[in-house]
C-alpha atoms as a PDB file:
ATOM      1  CA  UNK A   1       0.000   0.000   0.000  1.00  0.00           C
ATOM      2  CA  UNK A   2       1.654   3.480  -0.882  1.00  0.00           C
ATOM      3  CA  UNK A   3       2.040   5.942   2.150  1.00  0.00           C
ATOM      4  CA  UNK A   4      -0.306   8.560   0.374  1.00  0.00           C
ATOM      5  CA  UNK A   5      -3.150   6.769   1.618  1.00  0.00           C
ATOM      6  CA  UNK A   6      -2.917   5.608   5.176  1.00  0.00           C
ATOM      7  CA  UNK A   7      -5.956   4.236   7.053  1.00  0.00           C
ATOM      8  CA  UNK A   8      -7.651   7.516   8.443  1.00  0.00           C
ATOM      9  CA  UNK A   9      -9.048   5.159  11.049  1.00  0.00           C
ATOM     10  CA  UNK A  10      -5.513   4.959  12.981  1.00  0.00           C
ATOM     11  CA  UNK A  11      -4.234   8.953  12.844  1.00  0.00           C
ATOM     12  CA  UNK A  12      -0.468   7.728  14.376  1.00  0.00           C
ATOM     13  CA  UNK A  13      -0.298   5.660  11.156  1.00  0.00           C
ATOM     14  CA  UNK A  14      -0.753   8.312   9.537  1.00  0.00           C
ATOM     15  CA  UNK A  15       1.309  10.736  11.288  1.00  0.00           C
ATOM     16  CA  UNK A  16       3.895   7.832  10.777  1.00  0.00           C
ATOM     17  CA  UNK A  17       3.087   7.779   7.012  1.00  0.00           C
ATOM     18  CA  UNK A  18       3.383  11.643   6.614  1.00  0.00           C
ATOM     19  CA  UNK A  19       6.516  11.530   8.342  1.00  0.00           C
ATOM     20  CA  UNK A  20       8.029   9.412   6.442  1.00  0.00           C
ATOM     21  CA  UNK A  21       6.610  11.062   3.350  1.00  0.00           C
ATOM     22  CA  UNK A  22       8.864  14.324   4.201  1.00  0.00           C
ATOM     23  CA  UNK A  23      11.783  12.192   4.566  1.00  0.00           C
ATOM     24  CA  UNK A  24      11.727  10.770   1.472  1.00  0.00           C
ATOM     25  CA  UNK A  25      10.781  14.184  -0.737  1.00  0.00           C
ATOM     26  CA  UNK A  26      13.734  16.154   1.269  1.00  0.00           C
ATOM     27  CA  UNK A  27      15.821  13.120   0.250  1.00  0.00           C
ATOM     28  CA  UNK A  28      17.010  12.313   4.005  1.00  0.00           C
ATOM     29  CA  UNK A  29      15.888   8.791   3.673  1.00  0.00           C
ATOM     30  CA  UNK A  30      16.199   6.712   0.246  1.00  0.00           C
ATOM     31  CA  UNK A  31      13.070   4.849   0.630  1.00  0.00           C
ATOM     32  CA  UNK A  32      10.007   3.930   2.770  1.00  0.00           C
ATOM     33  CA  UNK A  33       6.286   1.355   1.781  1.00  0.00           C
ATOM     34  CA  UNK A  34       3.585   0.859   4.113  1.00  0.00           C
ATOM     35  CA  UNK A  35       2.387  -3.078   4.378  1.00  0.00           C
ATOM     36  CA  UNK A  36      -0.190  -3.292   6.913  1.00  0.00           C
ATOM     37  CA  UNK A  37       1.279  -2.397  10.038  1.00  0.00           C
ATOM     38  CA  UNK A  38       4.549  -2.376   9.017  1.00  0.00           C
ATOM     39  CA  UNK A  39       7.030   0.182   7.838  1.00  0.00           C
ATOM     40  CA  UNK A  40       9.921  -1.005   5.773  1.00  0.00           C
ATOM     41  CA  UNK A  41      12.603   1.995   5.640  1.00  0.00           C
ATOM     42  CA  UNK A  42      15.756   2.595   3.739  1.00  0.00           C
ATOM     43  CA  UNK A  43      17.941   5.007   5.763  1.00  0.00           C
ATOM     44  CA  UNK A  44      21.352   3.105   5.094  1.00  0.00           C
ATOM     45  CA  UNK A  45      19.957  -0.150   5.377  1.00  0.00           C
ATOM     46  CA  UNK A  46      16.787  -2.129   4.873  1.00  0.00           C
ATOM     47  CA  UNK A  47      14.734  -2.104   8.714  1.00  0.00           C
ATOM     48  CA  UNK A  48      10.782  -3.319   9.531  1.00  0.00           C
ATOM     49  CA  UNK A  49       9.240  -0.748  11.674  1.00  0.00           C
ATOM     50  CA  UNK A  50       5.786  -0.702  13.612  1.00  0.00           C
ATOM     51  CA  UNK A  51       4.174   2.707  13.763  1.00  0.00           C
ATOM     52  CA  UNK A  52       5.096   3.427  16.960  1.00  0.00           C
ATOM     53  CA  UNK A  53       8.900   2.738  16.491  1.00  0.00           C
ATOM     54  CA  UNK A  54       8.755   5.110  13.423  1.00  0.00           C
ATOM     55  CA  UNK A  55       7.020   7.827  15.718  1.00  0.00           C
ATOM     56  CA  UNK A  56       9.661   7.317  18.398  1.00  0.00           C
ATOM     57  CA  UNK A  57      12.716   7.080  16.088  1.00  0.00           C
ATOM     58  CA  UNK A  58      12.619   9.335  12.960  1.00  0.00           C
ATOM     59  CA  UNK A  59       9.976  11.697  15.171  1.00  0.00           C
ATOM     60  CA  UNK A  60      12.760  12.703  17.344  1.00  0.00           C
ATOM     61  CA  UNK A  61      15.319  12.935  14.641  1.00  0.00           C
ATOM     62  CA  UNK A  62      13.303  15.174  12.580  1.00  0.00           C
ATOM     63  CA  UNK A  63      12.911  17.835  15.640  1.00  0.00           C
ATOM     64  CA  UNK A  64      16.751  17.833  16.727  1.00  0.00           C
ATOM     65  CA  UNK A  65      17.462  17.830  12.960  1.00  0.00           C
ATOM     66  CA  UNK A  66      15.165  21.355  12.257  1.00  0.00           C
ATOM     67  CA  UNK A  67      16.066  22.672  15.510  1.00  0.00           C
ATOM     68  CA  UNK A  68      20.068  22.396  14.621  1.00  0.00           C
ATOM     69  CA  UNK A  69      19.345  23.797  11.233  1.00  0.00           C
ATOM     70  CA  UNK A  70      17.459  26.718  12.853  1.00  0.00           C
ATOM     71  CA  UNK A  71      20.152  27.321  15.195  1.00  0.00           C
ATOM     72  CA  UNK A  72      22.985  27.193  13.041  1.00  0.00           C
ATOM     73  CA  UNK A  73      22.290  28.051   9.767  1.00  0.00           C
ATOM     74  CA  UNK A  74      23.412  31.249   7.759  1.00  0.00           C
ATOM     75  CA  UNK A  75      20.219  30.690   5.569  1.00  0.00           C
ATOM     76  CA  UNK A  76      17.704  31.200   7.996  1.00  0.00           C
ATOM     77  CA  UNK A  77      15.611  33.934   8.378  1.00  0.00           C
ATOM     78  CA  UNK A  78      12.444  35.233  10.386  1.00  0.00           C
ATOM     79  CA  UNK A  79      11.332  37.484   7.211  1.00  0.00           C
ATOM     80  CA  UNK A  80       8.090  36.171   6.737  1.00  0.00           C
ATOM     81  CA  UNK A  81       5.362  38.367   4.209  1.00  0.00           C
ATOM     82  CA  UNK A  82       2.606  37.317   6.170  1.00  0.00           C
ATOM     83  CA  UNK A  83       2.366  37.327  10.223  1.00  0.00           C
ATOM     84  CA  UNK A  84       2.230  33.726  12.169  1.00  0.00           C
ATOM     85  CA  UNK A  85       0.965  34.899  15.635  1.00  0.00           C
ATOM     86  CA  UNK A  86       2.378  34.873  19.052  1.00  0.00           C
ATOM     87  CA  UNK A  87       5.366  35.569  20.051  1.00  0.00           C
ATOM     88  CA  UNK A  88       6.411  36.028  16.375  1.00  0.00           C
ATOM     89  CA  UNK A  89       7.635  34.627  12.846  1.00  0.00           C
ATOM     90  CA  UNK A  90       9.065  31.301  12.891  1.00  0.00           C
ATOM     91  CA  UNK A  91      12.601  30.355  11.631  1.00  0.00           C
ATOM     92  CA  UNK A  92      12.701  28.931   8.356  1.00  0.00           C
ATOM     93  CA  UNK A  93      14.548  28.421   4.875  1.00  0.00           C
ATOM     94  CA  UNK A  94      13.250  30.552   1.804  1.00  0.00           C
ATOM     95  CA  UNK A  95      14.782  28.617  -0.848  1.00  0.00           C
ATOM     96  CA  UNK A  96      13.657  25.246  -1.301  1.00  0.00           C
ATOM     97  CA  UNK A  97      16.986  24.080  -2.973  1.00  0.00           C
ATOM     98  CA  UNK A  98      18.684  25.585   0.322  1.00  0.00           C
ATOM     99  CA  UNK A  99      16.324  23.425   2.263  1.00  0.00           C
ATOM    100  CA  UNK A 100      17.217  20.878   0.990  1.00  0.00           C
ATOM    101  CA  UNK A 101      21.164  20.960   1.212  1.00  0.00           C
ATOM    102  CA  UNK A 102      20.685  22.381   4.593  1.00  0.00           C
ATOM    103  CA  UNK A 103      18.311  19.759   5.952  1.00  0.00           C
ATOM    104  CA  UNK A 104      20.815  17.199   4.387  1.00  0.00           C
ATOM    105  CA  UNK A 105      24.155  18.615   6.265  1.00  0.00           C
ATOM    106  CA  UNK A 106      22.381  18.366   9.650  1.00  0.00           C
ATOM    107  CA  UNK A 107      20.510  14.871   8.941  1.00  0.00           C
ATOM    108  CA  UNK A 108      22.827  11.968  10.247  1.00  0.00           C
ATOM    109  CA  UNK A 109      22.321   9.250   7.946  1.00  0.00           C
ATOM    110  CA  UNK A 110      23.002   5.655   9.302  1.00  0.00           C
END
């Protein structure tokens, strides 16, 4: 089953499914297919994950990965065009192609 269409019965499986989904368009993992319950991800190696283990693992990753990029990179900025509420704009990276190789430097790959 591709991970564009997760059961909307079982929202972590989807969160799961979405996460991995991000992963794979900012090229930080090579590969991920949802069978059933199970998760099979290529991130330097073939693995079978359950939802939660996906949640738990790449979940955390993806937060220390985005907070080290907002920390530390030259390319981001708090210019925003529109306003995003209290206490203020939100870090991010304009370019997408900047994204990218910045998402990539901080992402440790396995």
């Amino acid at each position: 089953m591709p991970m564009r269409n997760p059961c909307e019965q079982e929202p972590h499986r989807a969160w799961a499914a979405q996460l991995l989904e991000m992963l794979i368009d900012y090229r930080l993992i090579d590969y991920a297919w949802l069978t059933e319950d199970v998760f099979t991800v290529s991130d330097g190696g073939l693995r079978s994950l359950s939802v939660g283990q996906v949640l738990e693992e790449y979940g955390d990753r993806v937060v220390r990965m985005v907070t080290d990029v907002m920390e530390h990179s030259d390319l981001t900025t708090t210019q925003v065009p529109v306003p995003v509420g209290s206490p203020g704009p939100v870090p991010y990276i304009s370019d997408v192609g900047d994204r990218l190789d910045e998402y990539a430097r901080f992402w440790p790959r396995r």
